[in-house]
Protein backbone atom coordinates (compact mmCIF):
# COMPACT_ATOMS: atom_id res chain seq x y z
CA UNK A 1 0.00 0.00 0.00
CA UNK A 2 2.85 2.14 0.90
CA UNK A 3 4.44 1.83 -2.23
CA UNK A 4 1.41 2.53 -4.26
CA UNK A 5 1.45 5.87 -2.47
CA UNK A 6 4.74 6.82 -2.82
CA UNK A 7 4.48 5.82 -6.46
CA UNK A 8 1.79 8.18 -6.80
CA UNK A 9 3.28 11.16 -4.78
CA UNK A 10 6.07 10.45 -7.51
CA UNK A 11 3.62 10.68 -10.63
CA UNK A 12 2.30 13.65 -9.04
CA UNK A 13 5.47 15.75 -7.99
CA UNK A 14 6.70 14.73 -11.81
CA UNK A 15 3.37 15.95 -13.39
CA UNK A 16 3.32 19.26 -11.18
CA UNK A 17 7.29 19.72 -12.54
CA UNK A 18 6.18 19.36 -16.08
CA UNK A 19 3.16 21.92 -15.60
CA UNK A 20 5.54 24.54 -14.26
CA UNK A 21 8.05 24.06 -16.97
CA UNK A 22 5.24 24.30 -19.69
CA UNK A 23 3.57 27.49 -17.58
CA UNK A 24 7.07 28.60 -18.03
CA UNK A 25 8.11 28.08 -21.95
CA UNK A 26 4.27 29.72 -22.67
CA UNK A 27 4.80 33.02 -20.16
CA UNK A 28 4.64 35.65 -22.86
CA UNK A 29 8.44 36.85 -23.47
CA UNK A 30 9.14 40.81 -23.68
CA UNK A 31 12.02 42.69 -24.84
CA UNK A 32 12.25 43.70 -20.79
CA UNK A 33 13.26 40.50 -19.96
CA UNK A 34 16.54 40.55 -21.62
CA UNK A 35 20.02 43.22 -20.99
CA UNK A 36 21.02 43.98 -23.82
CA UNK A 37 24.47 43.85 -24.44
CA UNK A 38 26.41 44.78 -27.70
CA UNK A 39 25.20 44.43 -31.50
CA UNK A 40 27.05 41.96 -32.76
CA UNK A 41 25.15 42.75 -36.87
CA UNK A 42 23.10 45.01 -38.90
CA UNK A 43 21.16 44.46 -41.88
CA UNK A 44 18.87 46.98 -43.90
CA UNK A 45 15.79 46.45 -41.67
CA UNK A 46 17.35 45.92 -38.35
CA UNK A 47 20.27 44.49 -35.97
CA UNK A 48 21.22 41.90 -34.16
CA UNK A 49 21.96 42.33 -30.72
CA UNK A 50 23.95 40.29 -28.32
CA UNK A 51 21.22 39.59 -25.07
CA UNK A 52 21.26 37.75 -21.58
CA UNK A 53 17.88 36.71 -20.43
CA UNK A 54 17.22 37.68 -16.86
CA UNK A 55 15.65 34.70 -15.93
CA UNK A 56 18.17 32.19 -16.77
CA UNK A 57 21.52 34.63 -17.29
CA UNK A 58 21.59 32.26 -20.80
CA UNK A 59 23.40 34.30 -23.79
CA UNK A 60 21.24 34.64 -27.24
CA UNK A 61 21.42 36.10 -30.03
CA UNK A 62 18.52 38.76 -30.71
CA UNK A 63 17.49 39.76 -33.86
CA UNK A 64 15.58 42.92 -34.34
CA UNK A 65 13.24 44.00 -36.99
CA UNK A 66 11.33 47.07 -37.34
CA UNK A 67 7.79 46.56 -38.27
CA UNK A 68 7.19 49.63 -40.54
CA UNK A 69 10.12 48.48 -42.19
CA UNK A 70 8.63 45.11 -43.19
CA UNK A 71 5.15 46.67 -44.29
CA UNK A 72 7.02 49.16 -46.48
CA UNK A 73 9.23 46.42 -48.47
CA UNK A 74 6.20 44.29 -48.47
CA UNK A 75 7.81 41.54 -46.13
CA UNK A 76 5.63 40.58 -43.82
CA UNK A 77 4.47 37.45 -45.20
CA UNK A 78 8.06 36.55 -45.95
CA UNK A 79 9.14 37.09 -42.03
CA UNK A 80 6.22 34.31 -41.32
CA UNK A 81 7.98 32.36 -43.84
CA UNK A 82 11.21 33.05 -41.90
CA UNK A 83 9.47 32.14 -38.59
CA UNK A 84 7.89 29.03 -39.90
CA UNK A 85 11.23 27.75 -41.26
CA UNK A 86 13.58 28.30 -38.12
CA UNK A 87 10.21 26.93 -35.79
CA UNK A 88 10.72 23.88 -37.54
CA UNK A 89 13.81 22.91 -38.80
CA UNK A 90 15.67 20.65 -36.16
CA UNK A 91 19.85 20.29 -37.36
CA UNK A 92 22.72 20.21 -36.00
CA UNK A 93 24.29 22.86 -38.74
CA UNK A 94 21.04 25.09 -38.64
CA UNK A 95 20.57 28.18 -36.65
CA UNK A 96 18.10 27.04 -33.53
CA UNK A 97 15.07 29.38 -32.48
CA UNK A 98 14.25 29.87 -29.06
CA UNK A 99 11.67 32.52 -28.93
CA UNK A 100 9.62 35.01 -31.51
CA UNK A 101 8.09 38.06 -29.55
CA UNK A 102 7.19 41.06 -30.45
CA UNK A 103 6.00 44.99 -29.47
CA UNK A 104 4.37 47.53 -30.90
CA UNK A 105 7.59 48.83 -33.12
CA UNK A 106 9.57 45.42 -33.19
CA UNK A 107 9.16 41.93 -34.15
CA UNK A 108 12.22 39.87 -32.29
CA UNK A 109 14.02 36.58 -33.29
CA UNK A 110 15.64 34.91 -30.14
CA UNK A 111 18.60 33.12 -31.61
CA UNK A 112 21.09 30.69 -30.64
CA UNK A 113 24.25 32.59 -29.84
CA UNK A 114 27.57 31.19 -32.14
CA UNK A 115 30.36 33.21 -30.82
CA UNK A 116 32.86 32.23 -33.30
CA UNK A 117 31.57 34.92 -35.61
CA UNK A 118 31.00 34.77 -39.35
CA UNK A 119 32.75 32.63 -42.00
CA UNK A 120 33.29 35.50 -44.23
CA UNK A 121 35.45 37.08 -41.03
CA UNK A 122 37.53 34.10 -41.04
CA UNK A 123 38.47 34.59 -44.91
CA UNK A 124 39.04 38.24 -44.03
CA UNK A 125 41.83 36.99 -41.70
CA UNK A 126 43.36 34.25 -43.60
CA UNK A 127 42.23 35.57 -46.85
CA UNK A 128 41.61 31.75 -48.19
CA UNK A 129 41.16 28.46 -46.97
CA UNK A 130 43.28 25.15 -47.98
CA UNK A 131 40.97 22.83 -49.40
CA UNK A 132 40.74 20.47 -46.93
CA UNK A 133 39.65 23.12 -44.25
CA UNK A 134 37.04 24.40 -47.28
CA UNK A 135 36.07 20.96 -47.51
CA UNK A 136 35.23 20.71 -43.10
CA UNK A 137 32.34 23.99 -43.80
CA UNK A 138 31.32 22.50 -47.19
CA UNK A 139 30.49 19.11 -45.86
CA UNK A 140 28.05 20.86 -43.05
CA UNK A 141 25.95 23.21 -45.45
CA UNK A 142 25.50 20.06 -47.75
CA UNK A 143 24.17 17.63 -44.90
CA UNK A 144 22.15 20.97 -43.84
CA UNK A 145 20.82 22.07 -47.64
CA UNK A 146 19.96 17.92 -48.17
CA UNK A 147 18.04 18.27 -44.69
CA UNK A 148 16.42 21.58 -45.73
CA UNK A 149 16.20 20.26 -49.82
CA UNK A 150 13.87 17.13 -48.10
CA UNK A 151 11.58 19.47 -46.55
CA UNK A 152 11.22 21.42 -50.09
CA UNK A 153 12.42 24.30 -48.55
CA UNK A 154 15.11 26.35 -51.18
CA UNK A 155 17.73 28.80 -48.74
CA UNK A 156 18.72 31.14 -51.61
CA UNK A 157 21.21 33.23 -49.57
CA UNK A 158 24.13 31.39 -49.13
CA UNK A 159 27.37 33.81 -48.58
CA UNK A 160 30.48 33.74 -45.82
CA UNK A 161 28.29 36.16 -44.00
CA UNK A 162 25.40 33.73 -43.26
CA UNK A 163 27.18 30.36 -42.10
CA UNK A 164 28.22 31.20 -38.27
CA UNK A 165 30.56 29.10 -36.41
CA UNK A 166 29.39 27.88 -32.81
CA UNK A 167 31.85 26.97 -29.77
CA UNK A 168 32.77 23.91 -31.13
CA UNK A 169 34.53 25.56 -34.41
CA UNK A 170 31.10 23.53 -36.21
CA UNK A 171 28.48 26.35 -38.45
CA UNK A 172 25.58 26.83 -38.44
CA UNK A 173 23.27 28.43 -41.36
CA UNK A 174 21.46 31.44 -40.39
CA UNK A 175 19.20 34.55 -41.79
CA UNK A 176 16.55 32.39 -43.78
CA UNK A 177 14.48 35.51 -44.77
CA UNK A 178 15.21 34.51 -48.25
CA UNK A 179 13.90 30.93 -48.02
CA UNK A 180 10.74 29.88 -49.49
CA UNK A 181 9.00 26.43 -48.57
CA UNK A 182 6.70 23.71 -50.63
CA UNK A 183 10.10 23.89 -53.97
CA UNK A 184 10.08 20.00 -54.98
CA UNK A 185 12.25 20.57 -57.94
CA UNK A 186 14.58 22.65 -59.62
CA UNK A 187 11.93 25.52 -60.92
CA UNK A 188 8.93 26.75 -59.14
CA UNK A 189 10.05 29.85 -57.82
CA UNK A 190 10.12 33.39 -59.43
CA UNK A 191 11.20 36.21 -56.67
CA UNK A 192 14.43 37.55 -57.24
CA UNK A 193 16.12 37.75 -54.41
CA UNK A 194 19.80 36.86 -52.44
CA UNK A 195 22.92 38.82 -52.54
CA UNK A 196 24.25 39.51 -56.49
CA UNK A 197 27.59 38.18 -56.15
CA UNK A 198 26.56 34.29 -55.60
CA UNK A 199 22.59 34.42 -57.34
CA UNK A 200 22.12 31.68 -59.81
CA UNK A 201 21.63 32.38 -63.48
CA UNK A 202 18.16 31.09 -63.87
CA UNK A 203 17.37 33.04 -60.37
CA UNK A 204 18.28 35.89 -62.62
CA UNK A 205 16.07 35.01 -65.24
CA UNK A 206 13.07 34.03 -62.77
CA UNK A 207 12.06 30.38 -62.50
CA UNK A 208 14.51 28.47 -60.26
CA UNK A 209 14.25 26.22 -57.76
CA UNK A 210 16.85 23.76 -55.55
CA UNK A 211 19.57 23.66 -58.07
CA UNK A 212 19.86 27.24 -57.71
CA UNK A 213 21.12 26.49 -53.81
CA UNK A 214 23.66 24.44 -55.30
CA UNK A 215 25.08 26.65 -57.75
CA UNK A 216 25.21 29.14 -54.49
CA UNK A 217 27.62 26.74 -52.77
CA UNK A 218 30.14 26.61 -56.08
CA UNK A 219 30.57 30.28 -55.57
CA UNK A 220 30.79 29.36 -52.03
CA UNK A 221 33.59 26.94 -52.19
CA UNK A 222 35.07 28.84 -54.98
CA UNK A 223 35.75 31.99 -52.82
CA UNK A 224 37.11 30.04 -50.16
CA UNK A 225 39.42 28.15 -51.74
CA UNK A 226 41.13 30.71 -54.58
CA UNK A 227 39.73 33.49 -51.97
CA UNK A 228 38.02 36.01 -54.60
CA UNK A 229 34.20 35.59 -55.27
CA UNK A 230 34.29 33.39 -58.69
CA UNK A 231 32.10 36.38 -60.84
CA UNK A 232 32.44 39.98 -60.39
CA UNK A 233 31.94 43.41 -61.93
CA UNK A 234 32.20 47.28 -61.22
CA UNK A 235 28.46 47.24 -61.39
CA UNK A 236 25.71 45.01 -61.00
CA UNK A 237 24.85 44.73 -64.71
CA UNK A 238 28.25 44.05 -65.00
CA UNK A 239 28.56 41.29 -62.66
CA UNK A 240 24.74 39.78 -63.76
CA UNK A 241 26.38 39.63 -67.52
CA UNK A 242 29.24 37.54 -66.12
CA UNK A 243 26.92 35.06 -63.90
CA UNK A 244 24.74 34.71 -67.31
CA UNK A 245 27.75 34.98 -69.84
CA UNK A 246 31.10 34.61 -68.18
CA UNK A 247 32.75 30.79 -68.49
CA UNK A 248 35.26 30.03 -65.96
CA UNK A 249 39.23 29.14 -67.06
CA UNK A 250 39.29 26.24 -64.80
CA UNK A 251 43.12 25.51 -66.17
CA UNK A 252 44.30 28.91 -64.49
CA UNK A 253 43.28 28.05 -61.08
CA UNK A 254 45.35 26.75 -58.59
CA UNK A 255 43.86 24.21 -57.08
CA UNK A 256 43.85 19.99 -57.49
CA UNK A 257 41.57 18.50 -59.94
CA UNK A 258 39.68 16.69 -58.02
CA UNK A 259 38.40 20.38 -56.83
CA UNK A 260 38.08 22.09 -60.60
CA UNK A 261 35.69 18.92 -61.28
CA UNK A 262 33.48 19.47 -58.70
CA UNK A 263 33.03 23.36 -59.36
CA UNK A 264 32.76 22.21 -63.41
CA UNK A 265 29.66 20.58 -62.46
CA UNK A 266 28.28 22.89 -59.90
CA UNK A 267 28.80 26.03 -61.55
CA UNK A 268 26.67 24.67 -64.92
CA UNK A 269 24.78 28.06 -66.18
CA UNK A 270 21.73 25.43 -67.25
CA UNK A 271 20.33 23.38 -64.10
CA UNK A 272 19.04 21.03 -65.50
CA UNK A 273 22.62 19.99 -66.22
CA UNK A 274 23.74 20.84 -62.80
CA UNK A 275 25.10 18.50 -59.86
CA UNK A 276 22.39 19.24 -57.58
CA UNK A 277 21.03 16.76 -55.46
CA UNK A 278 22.94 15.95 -51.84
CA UNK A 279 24.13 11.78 -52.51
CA UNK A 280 25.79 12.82 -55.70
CA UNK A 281 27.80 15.57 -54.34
CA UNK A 282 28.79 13.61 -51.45
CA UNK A 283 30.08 11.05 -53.66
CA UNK A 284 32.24 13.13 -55.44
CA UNK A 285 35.98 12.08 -55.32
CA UNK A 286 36.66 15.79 -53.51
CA UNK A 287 34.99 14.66 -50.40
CA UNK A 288 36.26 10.67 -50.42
CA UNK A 289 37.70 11.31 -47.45
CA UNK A 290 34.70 12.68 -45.30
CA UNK A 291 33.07 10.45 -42.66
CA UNK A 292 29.47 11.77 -43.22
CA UNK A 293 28.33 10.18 -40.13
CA UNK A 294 31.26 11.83 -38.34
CA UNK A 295 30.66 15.33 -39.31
CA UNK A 296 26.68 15.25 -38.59
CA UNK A 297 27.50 13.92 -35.37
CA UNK A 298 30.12 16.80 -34.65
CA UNK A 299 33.20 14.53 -34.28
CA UNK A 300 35.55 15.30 -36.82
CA UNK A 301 38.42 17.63 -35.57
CA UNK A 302 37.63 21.46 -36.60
CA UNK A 303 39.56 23.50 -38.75
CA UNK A 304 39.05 26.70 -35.46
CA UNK A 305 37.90 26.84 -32.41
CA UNK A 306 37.25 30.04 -31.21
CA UNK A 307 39.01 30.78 -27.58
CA UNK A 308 36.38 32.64 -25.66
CA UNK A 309 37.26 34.47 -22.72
CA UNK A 310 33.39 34.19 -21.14
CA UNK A 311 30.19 33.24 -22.39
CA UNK A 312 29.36 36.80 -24.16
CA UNK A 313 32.53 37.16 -25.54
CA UNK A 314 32.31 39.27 -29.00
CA UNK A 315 36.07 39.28 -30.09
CA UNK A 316 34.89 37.29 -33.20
CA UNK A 317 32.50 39.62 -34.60
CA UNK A 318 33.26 43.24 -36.89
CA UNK A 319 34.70 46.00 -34.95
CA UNK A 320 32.15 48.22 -37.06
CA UNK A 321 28.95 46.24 -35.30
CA UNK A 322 30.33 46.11 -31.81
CA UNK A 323 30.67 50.16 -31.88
CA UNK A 324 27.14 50.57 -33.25
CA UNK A 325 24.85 52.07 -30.74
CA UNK A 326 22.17 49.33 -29.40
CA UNK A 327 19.20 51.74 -28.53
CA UNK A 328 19.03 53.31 -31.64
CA UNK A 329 15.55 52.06 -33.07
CA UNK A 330 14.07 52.85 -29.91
CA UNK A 331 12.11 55.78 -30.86
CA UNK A 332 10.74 53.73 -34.42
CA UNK A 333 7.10 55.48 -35.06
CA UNK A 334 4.28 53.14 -33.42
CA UNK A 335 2.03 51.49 -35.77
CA UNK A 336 -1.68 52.75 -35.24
CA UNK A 337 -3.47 49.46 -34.77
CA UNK A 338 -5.01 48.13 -37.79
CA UNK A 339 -1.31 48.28 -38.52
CA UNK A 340 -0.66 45.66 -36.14
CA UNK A 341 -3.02 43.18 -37.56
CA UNK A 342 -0.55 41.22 -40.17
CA UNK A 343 1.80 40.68 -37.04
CA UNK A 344 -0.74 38.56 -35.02
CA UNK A 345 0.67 34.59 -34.32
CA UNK A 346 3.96 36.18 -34.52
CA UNK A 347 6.01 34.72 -31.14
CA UNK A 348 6.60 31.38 -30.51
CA UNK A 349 8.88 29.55 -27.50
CA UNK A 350 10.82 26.07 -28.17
CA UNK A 351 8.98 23.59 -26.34
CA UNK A 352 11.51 22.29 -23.56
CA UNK A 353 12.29 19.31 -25.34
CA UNK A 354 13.91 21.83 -27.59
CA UNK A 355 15.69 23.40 -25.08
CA UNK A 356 18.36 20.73 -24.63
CA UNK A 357 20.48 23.44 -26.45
CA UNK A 358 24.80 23.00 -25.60
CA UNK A 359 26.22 25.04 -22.87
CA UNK A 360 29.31 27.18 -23.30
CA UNK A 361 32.02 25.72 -20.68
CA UNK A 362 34.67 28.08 -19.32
């Protein structure tokens, strides 16, 4: 009998815990409950600022967005879209989501914090990459596009300044407001959008689809490895001529041949004769030295690892972010509020199951 009732107290005491976590993960979450401590990035439409929630003195990364902003450009839908994606994309080399909250200027993206900075301020400092350091980041955004590829989901913004690099010297793929779900092939969508340097040709010309992510990562691994961007121009018609036009000398660069191939067949100006799905890139003689299961479990030996000093350390990030001021959007113009209707269903909290996130360790 005595058992019995201890085995209920037990059931009880557990079920009570579990309430109070829930209560917890669905108390609404303000901009109050963070300090904010440094930006750490800035983008056309807002910043992202370097946070430590009261509560749980837990670093983030918070990403700010002005509302009037996204109802000028006619982005609202396309932060949902943004929402939606992080919400529910679960990998070990994608950015994680913790919260989505908003106010009456703001809409706010609580973001895993990867204090190793950006890729593209790693090239800054070495200028390029030996191929078989290139070859550690490349083999992460493949295993994350084929994840994001199976869910029909197309990234479109692949550059140095989007793949992040957490503790462990491993990236992570962030900034999906260019993604667009429900692609199941290599056309289907039309909006022209990423950064000029590394768009696809037929994003150029309008219908594109997953093979346009692929020809993304060429440029990618181009840039790192020969360390200039593989098509430029003094202006954008310039450089859009060369994406369309331009063929690559693939005997002038200096790199093995194993690498040329694999940028012969990514950087195909037609995608329908493109490399471009996941298994056939991985089987490409470049990577026959990559233990796929070893990288998606985080076990191969990174190429850097940042040294961090504490857990809000910003020595990896621009100079020209850290000195921006953080309160500067705090007098943004209110929204009367029929304004505020498109932002309803905005915020979100991961579910503590989600919240098994890695701790820094000093």
């Amino acid at each position: 009998m005595k058992n019995s009732q201890d085995q209920d107290i037990g059931l009880n005491l557990v079920y009570l815990i579990q309430q109070h976590n829930l209560a917890q993960v669905r108390k609404k979450v303000t901009i109050d409950q963070f300090h904010l401590l440094s930006v750490i990035g800035k983008g056309s439409i807002g910043k992202v600022v370097l946070v430590r929630k009261k509560d749980n003195q837990k670093i983030y990364a918070l990403k700010v967005i002005k509302k009037t902003k996204l109802i000028e450009n006619h982005s609202v839908k396309q932060i949902f879209a943004e929402r939606n994606i992080l919400q529910n994309c679960q990998h070990p080399f994608i950015i994680k989501l913790e919260y989505a909250f908003q106010n009456e200027t703001k809409l706010y993206f609580c973001l895993q914090y990867c204090p190793g900075g950006e890729l593209y301020q790693l090239l800054v400092q070495k200028n390029k990459l030996t191929e078989e350091q290139a070859k550690f980041y490349a083999s992460q955004i493949i295993l994350a596009f084929q994840y994001l590829h199976e869910q029909d989901i197309i990234y479109r913004d692949l550059k140095p300044e989007n793949v992040l690099i957490d503790q462990e010297g491993y990236i992570k793929l962030t900034d999906f407001g260019f993604s667009k779900q429900g692609i199941q092939g290599n056309f289907g969508a039309h909006s022209k959008c990423g950064t000029a340097e590394y768009l696809a040709p037929e994003l150029l010309a309008g219908n594109h689809g997953k093979a346009a992510d692929w020809w993304t990562f060429g440029t990618l691994i181009y840039e790192m490895v020969i360390g200039q961007p593989a098509f430029f121009g003094e202006t954008k018609e310039e450089l859009f001529n060369q994406i369309l036009h331009h063929e690559i000398n693939y005997k002038k660069i200096g790199a093995s041949s194993q690498f040329k191939d694999l940028l012969s067949k990514l950087l195909q100006k037609d995608p329908n004769n493109r490399i471009s799905s996941a298994n056939e890139i991985k089987k490409h003689p470049w990577f026959k030295n990559i233990d796929w299961d070893m990288i998606l479990k985080r076990q191969m030996p990174p190429v850097f690892i940042p040294i961090l000093n504490s857990d809000d350390d910003v020595q990896y990030f621009d100079d020209c972010f850290l000195k921006e001021p953080i309160n500067s959007q705090t007098n943004s113009l209110s929204l009367e509020e029929q304004m505020q209707s498109p932002f309803q269903g905005f915020s979100y909290s991961a579910s503590p199951q989600q919240k098994k996130e890695e701790q820094l360790e000093f």
